[in-house]
N, C-alpha and C. Protein backbone atom coordinates (compact mmCIF):
# COMPACT_ATOMS: atom_id res chain seq x y z
N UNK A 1 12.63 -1.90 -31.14
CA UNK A 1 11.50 -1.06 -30.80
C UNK A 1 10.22 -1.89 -30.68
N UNK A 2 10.10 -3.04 -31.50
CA UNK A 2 8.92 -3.61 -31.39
C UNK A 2 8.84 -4.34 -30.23
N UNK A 3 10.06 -5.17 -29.74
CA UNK A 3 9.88 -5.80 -28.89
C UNK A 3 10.15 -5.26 -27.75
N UNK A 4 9.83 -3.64 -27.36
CA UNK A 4 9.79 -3.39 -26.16
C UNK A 4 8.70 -3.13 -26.45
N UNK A 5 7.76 -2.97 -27.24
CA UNK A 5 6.13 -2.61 -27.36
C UNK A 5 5.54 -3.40 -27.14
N UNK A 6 5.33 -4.74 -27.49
CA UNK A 6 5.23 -6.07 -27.17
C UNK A 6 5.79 -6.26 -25.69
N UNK A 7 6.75 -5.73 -24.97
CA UNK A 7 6.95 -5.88 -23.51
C UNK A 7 6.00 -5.32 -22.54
N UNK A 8 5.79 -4.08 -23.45
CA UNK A 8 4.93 -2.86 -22.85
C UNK A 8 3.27 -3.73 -22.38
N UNK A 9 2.86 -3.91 -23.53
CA UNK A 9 1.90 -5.07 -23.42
C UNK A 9 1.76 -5.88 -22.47
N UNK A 10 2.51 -6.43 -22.26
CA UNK A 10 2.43 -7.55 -21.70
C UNK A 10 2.79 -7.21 -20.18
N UNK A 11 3.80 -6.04 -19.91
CA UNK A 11 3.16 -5.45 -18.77
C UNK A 11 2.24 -4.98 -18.12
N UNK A 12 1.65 -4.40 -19.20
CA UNK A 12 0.43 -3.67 -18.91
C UNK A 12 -0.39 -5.05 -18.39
N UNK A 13 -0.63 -5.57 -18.90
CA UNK A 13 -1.34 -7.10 -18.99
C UNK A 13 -1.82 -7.30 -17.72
N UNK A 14 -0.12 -7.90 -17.08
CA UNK A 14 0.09 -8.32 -15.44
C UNK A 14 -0.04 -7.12 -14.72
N UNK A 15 -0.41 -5.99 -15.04
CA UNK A 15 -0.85 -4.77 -14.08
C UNK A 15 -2.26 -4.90 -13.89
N UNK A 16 -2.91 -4.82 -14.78
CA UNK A 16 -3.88 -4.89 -14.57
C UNK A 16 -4.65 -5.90 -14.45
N UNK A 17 -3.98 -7.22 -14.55
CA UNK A 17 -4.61 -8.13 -13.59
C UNK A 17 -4.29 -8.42 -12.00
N UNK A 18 -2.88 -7.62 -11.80
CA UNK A 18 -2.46 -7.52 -10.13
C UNK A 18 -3.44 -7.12 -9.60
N UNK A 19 -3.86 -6.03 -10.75
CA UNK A 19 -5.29 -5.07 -9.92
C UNK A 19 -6.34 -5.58 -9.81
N UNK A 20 -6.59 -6.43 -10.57
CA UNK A 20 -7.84 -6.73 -10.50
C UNK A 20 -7.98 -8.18 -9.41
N UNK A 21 -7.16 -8.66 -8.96
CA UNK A 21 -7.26 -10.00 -8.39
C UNK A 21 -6.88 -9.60 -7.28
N UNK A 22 -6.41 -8.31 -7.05
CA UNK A 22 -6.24 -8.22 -5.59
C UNK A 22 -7.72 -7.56 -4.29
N UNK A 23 -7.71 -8.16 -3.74
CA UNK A 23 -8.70 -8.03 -2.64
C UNK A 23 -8.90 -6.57 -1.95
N UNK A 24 -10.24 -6.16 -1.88
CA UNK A 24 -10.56 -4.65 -1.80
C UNK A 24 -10.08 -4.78 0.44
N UNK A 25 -9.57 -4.08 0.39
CA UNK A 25 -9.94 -3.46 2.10
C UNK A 25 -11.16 -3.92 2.57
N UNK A 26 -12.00 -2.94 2.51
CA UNK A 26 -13.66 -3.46 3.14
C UNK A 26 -14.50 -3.10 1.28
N UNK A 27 -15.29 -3.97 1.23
CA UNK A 27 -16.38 -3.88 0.40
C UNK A 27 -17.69 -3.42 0.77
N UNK A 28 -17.54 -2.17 1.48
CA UNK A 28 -19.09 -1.70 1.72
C UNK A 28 -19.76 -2.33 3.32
N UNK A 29 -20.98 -2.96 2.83
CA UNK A 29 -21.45 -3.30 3.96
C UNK A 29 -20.79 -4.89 4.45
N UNK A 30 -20.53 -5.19 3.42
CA UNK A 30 -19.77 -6.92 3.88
C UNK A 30 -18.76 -6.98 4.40
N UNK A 31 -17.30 -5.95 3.40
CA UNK A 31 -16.61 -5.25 4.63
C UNK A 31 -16.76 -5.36 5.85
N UNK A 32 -18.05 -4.35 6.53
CA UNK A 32 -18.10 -4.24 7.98
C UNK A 32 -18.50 -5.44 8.46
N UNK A 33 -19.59 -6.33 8.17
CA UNK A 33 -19.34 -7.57 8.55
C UNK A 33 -18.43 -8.57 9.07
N UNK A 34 -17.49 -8.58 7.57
CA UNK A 34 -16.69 -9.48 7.76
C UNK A 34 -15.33 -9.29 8.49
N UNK A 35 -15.22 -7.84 8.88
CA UNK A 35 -14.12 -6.99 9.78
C UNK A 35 -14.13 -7.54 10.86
N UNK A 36 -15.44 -8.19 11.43
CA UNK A 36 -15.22 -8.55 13.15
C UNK A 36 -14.55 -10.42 13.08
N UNK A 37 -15.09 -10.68 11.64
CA UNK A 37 -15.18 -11.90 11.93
C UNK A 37 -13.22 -12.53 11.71
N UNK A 38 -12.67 -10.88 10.73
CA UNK A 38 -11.29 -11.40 10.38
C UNK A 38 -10.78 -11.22 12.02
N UNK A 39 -11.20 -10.22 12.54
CA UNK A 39 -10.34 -9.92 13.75
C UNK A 39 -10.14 -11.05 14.97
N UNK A 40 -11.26 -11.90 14.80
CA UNK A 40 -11.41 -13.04 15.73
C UNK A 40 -10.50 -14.52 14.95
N UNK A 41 -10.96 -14.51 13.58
CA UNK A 41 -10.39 -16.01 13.23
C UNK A 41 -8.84 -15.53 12.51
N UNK A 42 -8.74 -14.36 11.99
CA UNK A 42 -7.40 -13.81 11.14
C UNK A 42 -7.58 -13.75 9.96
N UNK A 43 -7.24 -13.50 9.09
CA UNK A 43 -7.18 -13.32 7.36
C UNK A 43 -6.63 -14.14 6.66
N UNK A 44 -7.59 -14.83 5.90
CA UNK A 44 -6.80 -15.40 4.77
C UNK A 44 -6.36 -14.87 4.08
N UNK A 45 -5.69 -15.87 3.19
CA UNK A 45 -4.87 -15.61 2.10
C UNK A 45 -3.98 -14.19 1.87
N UNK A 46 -3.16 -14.19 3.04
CA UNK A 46 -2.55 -13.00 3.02
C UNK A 46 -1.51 -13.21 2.63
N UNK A 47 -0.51 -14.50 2.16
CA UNK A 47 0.27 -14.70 1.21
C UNK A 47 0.43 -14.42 0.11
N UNK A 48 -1.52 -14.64 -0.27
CA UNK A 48 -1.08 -14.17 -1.90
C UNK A 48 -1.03 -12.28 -2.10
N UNK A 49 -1.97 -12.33 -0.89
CA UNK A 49 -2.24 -10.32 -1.19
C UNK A 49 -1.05 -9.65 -1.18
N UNK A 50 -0.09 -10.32 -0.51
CA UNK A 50 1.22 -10.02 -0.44
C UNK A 50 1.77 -10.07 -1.76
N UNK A 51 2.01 -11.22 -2.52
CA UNK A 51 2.99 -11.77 -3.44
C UNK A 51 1.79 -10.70 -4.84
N UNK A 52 0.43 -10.55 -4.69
CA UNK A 52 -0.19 -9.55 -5.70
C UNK A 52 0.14 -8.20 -5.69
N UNK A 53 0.73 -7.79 -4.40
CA UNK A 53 1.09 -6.34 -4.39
C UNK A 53 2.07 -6.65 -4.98
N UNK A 54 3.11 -7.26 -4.34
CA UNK A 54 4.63 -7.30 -4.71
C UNK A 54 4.56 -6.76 -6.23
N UNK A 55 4.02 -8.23 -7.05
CA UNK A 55 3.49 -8.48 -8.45
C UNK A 55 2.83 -6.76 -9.21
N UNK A 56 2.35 -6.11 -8.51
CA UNK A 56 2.08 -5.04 -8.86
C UNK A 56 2.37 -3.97 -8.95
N UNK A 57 3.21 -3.98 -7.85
CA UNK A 57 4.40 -2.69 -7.41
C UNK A 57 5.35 -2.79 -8.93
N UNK A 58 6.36 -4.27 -8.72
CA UNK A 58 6.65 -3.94 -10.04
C UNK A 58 6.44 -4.02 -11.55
N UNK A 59 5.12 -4.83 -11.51
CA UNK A 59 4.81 -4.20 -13.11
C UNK A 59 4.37 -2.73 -13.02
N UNK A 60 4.17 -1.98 -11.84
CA UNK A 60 4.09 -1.05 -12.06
C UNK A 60 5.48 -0.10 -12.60
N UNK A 61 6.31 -0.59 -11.65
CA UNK A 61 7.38 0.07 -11.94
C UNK A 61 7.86 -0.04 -13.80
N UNK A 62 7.93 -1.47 -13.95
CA UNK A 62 8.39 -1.39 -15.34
C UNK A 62 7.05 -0.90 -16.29
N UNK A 63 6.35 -1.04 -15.78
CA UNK A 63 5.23 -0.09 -17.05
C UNK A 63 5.60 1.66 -17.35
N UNK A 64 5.79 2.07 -15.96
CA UNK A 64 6.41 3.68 -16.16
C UNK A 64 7.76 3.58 -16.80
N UNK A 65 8.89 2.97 -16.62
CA UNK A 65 10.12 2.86 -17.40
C UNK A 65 9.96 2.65 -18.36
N UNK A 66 9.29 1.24 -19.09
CA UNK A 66 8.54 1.11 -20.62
C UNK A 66 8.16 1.82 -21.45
N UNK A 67 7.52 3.53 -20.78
CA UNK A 67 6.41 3.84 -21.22
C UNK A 67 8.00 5.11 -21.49
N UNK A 68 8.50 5.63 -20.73
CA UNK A 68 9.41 6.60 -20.45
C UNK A 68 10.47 6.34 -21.82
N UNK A 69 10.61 4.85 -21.65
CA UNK A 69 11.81 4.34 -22.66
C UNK A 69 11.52 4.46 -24.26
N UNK A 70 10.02 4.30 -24.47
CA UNK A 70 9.69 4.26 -25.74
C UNK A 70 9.06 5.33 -26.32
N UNK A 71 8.84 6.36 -25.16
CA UNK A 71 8.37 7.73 -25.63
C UNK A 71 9.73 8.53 -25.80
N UNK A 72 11.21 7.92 -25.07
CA UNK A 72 12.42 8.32 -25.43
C UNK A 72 12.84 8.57 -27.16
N UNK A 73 12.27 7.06 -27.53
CA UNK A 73 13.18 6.20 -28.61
C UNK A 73 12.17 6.69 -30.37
């Protein structure tokens, strides 16, 4: 039991840093700015925005199973 609480943790952890390191859509007015300038040169770092969702999708997933499993137990 403890050490799925301690898992829980530490999911939670990498969730909410997926979230937080991942890159907003548009930010307001810079957003619109910088919208013309991706459309002409392309987007960076869309490898990682990729591999941060990925990263987020499933700590998301195991945070709801975690949470499901130990409110089971």
């Amino acid at each position: 039991m403890t050490i799925l609480k301690v898992f829980h943790v530490l999911v939670s952890l990498i969730l909410i840093a997926g979230v937080l390191l991942q890159s907003g859509k548009s930010a307001g007015l810079s957003g619109a700015i910088d919208g013309g300038a991706t459309a002409v040169f392309g987007k960076k770092r869309k490898g990682m925005d990729e591999l941060l969702a990925k990263v987020t999708t499933v700590a998301a997933i195991a945070f709801i199973v975690l949470s499901v499993l130990i409110a089971a137990l």
